[in-house]
Protein backbone atom coordinates (compact mmCIF):
# COMPACT_ATOMS: atom_id res chain seq x y z
CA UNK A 1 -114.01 54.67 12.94
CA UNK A 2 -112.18 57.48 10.88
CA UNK A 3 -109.43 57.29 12.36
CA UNK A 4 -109.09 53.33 11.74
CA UNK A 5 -109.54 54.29 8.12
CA UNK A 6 -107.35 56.56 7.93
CA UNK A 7 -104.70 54.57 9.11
CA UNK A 8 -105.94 51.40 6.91
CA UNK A 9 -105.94 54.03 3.56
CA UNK A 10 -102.28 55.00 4.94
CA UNK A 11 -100.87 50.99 5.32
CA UNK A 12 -102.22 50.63 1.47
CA UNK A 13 -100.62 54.06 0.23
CA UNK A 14 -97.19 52.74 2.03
CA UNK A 15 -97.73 48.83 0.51
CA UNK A 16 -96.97 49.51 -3.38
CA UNK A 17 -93.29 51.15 -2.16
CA UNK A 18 -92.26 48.35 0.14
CA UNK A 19 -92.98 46.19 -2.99
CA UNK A 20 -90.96 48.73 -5.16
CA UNK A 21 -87.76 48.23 -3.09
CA UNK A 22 -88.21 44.71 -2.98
CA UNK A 23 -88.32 44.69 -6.97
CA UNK A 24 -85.48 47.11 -6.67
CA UNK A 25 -83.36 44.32 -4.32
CA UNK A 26 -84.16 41.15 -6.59
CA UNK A 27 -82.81 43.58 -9.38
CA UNK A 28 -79.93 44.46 -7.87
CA UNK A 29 -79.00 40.82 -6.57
CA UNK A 30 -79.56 39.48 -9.93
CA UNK A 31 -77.39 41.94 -12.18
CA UNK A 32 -74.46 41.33 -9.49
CA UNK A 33 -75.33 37.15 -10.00
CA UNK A 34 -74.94 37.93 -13.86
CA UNK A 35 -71.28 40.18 -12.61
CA UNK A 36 -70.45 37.21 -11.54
CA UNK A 37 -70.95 34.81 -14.47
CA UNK A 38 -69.60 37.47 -16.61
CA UNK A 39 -66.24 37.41 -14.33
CA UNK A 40 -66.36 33.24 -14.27
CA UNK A 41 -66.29 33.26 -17.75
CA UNK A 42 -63.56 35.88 -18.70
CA UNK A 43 -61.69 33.31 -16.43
CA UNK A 44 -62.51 30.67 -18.27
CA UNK A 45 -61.83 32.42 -21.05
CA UNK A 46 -58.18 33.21 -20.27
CA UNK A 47 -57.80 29.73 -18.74
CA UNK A 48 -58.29 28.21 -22.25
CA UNK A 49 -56.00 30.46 -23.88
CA UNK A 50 -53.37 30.42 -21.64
CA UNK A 51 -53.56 26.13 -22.33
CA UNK A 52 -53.90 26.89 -25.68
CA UNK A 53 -50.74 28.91 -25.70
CA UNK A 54 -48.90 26.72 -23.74
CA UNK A 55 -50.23 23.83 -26.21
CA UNK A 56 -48.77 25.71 -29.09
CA UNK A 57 -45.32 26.22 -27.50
CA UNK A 58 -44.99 22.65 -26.46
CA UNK A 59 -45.82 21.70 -30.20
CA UNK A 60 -43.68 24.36 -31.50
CA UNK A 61 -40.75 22.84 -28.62
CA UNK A 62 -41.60 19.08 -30.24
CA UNK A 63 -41.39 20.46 -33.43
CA UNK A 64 -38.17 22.23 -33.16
CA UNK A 65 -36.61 19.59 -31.36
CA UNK A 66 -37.70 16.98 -34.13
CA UNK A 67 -36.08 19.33 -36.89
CA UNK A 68 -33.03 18.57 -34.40
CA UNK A 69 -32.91 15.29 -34.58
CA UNK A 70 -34.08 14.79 -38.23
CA UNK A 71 -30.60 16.98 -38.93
CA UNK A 72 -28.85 15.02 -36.58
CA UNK A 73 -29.69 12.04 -38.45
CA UNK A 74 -28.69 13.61 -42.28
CA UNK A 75 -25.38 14.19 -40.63
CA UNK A 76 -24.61 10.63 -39.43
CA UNK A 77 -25.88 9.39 -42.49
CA UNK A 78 -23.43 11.90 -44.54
CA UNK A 79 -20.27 10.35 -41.64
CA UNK A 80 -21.31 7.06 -42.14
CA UNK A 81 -21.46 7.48 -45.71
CA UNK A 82 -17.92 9.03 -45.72
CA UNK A 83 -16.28 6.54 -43.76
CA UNK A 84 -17.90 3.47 -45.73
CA UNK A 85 -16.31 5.00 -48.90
CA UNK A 86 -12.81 5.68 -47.16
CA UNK A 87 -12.39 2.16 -46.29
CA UNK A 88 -11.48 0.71 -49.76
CA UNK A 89 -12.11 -3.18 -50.13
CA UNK A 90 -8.99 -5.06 -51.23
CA UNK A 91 -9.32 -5.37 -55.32
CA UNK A 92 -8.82 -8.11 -56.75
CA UNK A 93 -7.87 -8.44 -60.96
CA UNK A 94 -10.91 -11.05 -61.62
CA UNK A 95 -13.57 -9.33 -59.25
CA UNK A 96 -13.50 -5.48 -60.22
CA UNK A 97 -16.89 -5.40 -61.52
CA UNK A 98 -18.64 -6.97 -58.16
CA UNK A 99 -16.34 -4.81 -55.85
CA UNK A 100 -18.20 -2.07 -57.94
CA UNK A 101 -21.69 -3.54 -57.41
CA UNK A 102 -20.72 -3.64 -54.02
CA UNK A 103 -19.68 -0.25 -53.48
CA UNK A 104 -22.93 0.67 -54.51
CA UNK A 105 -25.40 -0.96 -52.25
CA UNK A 106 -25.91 0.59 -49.20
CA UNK A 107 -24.82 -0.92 -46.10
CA UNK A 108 -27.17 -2.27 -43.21
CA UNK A 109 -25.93 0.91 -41.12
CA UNK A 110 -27.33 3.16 -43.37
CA UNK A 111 -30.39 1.26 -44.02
CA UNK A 112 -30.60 1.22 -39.91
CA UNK A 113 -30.29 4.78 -39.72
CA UNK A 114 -32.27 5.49 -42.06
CA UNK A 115 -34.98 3.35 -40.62
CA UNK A 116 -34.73 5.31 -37.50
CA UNK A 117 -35.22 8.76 -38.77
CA UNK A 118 -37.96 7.82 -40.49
CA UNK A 119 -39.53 6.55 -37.74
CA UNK A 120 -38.31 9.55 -35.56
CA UNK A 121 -39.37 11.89 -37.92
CA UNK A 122 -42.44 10.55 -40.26
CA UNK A 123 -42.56 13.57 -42.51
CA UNK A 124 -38.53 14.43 -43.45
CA UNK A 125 -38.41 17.20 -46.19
CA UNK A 126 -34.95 18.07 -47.89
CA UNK A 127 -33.95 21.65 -46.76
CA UNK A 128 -34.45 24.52 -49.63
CA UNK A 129 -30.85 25.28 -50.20
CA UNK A 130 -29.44 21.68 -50.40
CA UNK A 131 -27.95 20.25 -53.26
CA UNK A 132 -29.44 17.28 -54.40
CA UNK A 133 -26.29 15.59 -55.31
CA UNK A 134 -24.57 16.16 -52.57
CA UNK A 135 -25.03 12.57 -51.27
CA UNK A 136 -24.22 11.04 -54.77
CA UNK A 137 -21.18 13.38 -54.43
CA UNK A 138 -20.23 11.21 -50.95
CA UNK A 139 -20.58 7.62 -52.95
CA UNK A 140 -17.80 8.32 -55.43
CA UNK A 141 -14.63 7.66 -55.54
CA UNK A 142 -11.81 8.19 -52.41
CA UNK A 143 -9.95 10.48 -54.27
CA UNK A 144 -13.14 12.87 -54.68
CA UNK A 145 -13.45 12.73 -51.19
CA UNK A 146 -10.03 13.56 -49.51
CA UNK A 147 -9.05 16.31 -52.07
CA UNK A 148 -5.68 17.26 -53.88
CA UNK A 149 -3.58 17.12 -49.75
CA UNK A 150 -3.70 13.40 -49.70
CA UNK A 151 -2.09 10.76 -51.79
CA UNK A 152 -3.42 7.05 -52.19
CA UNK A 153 -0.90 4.30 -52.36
CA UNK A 154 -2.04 1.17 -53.54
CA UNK A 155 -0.07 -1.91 -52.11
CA UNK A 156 1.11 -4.97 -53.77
CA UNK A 157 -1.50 -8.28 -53.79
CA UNK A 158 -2.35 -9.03 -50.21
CA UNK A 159 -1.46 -6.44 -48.63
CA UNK A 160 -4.11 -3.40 -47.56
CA UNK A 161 -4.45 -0.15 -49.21
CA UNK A 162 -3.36 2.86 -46.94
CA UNK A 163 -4.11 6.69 -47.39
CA UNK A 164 -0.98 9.06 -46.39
CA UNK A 165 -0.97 12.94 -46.30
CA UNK A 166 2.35 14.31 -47.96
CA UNK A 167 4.82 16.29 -45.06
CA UNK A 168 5.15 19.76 -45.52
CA UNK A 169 7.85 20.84 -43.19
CA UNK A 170 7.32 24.46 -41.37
CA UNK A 171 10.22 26.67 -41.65
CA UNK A 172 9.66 27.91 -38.10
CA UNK A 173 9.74 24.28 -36.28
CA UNK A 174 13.18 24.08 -38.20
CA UNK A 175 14.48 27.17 -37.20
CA UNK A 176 13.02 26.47 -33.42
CA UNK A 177 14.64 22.87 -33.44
CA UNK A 178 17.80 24.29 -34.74
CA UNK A 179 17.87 27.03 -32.00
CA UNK A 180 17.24 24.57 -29.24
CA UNK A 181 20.14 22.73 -30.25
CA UNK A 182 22.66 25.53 -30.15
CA UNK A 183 21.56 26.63 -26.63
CA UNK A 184 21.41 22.84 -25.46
CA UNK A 185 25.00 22.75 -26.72
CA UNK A 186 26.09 26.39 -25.11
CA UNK A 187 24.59 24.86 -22.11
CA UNK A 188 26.31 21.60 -21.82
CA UNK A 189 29.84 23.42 -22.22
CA UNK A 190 29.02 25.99 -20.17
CA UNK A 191 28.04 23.53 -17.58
CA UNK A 192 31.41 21.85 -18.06
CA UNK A 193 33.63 24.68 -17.65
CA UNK A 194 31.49 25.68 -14.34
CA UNK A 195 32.43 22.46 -13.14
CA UNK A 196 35.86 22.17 -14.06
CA UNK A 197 36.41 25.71 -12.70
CA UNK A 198 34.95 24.33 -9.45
CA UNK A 199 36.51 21.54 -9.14
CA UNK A 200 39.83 23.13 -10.12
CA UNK A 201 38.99 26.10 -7.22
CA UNK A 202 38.87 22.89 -4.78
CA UNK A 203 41.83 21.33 -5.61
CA UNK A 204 43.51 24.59 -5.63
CA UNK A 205 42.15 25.77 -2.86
CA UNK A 206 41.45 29.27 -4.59
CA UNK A 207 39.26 31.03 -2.11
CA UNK A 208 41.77 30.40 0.83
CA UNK A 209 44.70 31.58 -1.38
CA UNK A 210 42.82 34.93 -1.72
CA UNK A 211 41.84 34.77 1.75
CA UNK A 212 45.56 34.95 3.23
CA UNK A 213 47.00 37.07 0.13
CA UNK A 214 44.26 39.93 1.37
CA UNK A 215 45.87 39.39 5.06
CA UNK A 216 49.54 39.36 3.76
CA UNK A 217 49.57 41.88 1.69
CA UNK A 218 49.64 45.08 4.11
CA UNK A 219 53.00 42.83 5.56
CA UNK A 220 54.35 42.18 2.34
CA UNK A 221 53.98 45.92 1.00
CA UNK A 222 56.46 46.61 3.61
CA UNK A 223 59.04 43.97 2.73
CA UNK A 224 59.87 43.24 5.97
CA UNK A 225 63.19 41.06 6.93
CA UNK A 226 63.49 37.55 8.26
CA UNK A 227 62.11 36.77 11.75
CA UNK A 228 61.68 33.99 13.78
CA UNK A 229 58.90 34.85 15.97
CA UNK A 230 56.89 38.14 15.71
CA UNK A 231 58.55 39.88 18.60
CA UNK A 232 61.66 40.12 16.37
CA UNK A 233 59.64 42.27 14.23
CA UNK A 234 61.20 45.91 14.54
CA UNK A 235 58.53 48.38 15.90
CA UNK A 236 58.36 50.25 12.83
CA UNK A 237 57.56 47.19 10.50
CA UNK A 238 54.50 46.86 13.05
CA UNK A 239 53.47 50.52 12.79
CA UNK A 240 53.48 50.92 9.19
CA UNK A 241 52.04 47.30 8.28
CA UNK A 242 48.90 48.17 10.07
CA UNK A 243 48.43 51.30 8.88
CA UNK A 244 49.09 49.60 5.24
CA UNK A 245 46.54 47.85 6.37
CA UNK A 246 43.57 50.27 6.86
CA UNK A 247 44.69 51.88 3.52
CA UNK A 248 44.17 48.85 1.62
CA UNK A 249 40.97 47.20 3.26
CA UNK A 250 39.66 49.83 5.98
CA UNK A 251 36.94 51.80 5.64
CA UNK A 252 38.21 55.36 5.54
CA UNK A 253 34.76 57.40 5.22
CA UNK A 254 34.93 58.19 8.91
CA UNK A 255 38.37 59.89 8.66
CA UNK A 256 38.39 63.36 9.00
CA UNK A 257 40.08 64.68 5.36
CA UNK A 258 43.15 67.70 5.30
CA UNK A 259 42.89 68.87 1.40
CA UNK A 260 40.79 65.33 0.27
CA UNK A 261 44.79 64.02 -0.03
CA UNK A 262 45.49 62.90 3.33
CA UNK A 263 43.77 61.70 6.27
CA UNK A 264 43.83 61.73 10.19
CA UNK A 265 44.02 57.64 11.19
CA UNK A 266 43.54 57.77 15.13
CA UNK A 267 46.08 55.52 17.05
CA UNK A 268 43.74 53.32 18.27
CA UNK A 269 42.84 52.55 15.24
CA UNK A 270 46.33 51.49 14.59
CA UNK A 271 46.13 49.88 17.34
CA UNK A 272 43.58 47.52 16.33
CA UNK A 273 44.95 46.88 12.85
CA UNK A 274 48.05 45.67 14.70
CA UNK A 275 46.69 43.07 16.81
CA UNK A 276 44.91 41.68 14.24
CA UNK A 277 47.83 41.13 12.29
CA UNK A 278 50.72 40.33 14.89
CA UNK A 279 48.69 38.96 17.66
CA UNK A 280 48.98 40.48 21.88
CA UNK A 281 52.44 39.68 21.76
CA UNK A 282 53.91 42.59 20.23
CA UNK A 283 54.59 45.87 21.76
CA UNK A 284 53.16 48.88 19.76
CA UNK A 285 55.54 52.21 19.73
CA UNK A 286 53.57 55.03 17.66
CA UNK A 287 55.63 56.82 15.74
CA UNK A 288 56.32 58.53 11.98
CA UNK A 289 57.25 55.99 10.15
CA UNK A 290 57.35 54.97 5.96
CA UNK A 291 59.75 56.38 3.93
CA UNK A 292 60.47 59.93 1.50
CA UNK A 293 57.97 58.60 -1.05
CA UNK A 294 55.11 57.77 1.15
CA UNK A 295 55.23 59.08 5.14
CA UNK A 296 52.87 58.13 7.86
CA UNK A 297 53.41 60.59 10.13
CA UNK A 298 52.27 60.57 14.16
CA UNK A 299 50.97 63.84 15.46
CA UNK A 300 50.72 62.95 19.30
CA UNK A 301 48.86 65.90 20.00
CA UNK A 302 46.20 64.86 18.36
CA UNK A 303 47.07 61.09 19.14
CA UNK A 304 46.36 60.11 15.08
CA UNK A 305 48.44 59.36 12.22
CA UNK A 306 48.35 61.60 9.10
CA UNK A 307 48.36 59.50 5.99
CA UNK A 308 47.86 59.89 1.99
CA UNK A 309 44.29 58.64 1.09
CA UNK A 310 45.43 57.17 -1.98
CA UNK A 311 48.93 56.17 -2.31
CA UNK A 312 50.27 55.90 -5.98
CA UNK A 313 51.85 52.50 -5.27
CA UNK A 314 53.37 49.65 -2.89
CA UNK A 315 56.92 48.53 -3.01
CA UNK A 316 55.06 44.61 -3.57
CA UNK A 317 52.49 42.97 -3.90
CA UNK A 318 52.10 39.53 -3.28
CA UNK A 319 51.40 36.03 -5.33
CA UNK A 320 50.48 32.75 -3.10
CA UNK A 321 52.48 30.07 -4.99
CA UNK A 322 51.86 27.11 -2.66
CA UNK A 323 49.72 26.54 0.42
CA UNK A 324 49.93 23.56 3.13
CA UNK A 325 48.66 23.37 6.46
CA UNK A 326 48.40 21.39 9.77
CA UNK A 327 45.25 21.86 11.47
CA UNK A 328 44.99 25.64 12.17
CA UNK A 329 49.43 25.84 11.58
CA UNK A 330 49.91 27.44 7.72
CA UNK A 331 52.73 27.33 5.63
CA UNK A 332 52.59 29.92 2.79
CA UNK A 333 55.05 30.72 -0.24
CA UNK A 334 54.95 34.15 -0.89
CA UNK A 335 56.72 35.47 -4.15
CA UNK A 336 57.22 39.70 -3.95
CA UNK A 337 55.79 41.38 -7.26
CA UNK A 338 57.84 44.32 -7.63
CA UNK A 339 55.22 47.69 -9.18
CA UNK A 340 55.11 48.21 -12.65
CA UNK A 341 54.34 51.70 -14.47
CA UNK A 342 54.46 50.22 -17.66
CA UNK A 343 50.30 49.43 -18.64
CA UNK A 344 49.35 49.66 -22.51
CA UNK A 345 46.82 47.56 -23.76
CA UNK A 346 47.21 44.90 -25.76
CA UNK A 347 51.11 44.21 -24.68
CA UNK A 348 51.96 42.20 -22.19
CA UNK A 349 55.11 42.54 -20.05
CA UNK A 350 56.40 39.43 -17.88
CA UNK A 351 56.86 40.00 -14.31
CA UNK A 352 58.81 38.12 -12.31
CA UNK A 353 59.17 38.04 -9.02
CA UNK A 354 62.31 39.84 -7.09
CA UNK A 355 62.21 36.85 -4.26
CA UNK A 356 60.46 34.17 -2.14
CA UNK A 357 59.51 34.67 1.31
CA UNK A 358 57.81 31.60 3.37
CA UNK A 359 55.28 32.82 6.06
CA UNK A 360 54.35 31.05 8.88
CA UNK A 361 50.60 31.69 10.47
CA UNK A 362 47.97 30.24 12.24
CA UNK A 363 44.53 30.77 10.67
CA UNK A 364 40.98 29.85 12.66
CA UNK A 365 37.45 30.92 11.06
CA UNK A 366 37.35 34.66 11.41
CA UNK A 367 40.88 35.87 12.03
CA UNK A 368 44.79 35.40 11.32
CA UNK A 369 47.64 35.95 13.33
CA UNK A 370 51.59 36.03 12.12
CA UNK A 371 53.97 33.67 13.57
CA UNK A 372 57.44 33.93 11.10
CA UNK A 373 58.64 34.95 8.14
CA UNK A 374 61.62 33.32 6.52
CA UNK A 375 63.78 33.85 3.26
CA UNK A 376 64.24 31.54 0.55
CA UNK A 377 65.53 33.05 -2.21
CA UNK A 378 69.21 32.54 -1.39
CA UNK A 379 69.91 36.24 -3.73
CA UNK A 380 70.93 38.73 -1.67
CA UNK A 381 69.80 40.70 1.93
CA UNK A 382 66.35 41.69 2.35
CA UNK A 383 65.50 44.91 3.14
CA UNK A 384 67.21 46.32 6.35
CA UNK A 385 66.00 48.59 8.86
């Protein structure tokens, strides 16, 4: 039996602190529950001020955007004013007092817009720094309107009133205008000669006359005599045109130089220059040939010519005066320029020609070949050999 009681004195002495941490639990739960409500209403809380916020922006957005229009309006008022007053009724000499009256009185598109920014905008106030009279200013007369740069002319009876602004030419456009003239001028002659000078090259055939001077020159420089055919052509004519030739149009960089004042022309080089000038028909002899002024001499050892780099002159030059042809068959009128030593500037001495030869060649598109030459001066022997 004691030992029942104890245990019944021990439940009760362990009863009162089960209770405690039950009071201790509803405690607990019900400051977290009033967490809670706390938290829900700081939401709420921010909830409404964030609307309210966004309330006060979309007012401030209306009421910006009203100022907008309400300005929008003042200024179509102000055109519509401006261009009522710049169209001026016809005037009449018994009616100028009710044209006045009329002037006056606003128009139904200014009472319209008017009408619609009031209703737009209820409560319009005048801006701070506006004149008052600014829109009297607009209902006065044209001339207070457009300013001292535009002139009114009234017309006679029936006819409407027009407003002109006065011309004020600009220096510069005049100066442009008159430059654009010159140079359209320059222009036109220029492109006149050019075309003369072409046509004129055509009908002269210009570019061919150079062509065959370049090729006849070497020949004529020479001066040889009359021949039938080529192969009457002494072998010394032959020699010394061709290496006339590569003096005049060659390219002599390759040549090896003796004292930069002559040169060493191989033969076959000769050789070549000859062909091209008297055809395969010809037989070539090398030998010294020219004359006490200006020698091409042959060194056979060597198998090459020694000539002067830069002769001092020819005995003539030639001038094409008149060109005719029959398929690939020329006939060419050659007159012989004798040299001159006389230059100075500014005079001018006449040259005439010493005599006439005719040539007779056959030309295709990238070469020449000799076929006669021919006499027809009638004064005196040409040069013998």
């Amino acid at each position: 039996m004691s030992s029942k009681n104890k245990n019944k004195n021990k439940n009760k002495k362990n009863q009162p602190s089960v209770s405690a941490d039950l009071t201790t639990q509803k405690l607990t739960e019900q400051l977290n529950s009033e967490d809670e409500e706390d938290t829900g209403k700081d939401d709420i809380l921010e909830q409404l001020e964030r609307s309210a916020r966004k309330a006060e922006a979309r007012k401030a957005e209306r009421l910006r955007k009203a100022k907008e229009e309400e300005i929008k309006a003042e200024r179509e008022e102000k055109a519509a004013a401006v261009e009522q007053t710049m169209v001026l009724p016809e005037i009449t000499e018994n009616e100028p007092e009710a044209v006045a009256a009329e002037d006056n009185k606003p128009t139904s598109s200014e009472k319209n817009i008017e009408n619609d920014v009031k209703q737009f905008v209820p409560h319009t106030r005048r801006p701070e720094n506006e004149d008052p009279t600014i829109n009297e200013a607009f209902v006065g007369e044209p001339e207070d309107i457009t300013g001292e740069n535009s002139v009114e002319e009234v017309q006679s009876e029936g006819e409407s009133e027009t407003v002109s602004e006065p011309e004020h030419p600009n220096k510069f456009y005049l100066v442009f205008a008159i430059f654009v003239i010159i140079m359209s001028v320059i222009g036109v002659v220029s492109s006149v000669n050019f075309c003369t000078k072409i046509i004129s090259d055509i009908a002269n055939r210009t570019d061919l006359k150079n062509e065959l001077t370049l090729f006849l020159y070497p020949i004529v420089s020479v001066d040889p005599p009359d021949c039938d055919t080529v192969e009457d052509v002494p072998s010394t004519i032959i020699v010394e045109s061709a290496t006339w030739k590569i003096i005049l149009t060659g390219d002599n960089t390759n040549y090896e130089k003796l004292y930069n004042t002559y040169m060493y022309v191989p033969a076959i080089d000769v050789e070549f220059a000859v062909r091209s000038i008297f055809g395969s028909s010809v037989d070539i002899v090398h030998q010294t040939v020219g004359t006490m002024d200006i020698m091409f001499t042959y060194i056979e050892d060597m198998n090459s010519y020694l000539v002067p780099i830069n002769p001092h002159y020819t005995a003539y030059s030639p001038r094409i005066t008149d060109l005719t042809n029959i398929g690939e068959l020329y006939t060419v009128t050659v007159e012989y320029i004798p040299p001159s030593a006389l230059a100075v500037e500014g005079i001018d001495f006449e040259v005439s020609a010493t005599k006439t030869m005719v040539y007779t060649l056959s030309k295709s598109k990238n070469s020449a070949v000799l076929h006669s030459i021919k006499n027809i001066t009638r004064i005196g022997n040409s040069y013998e050999y």
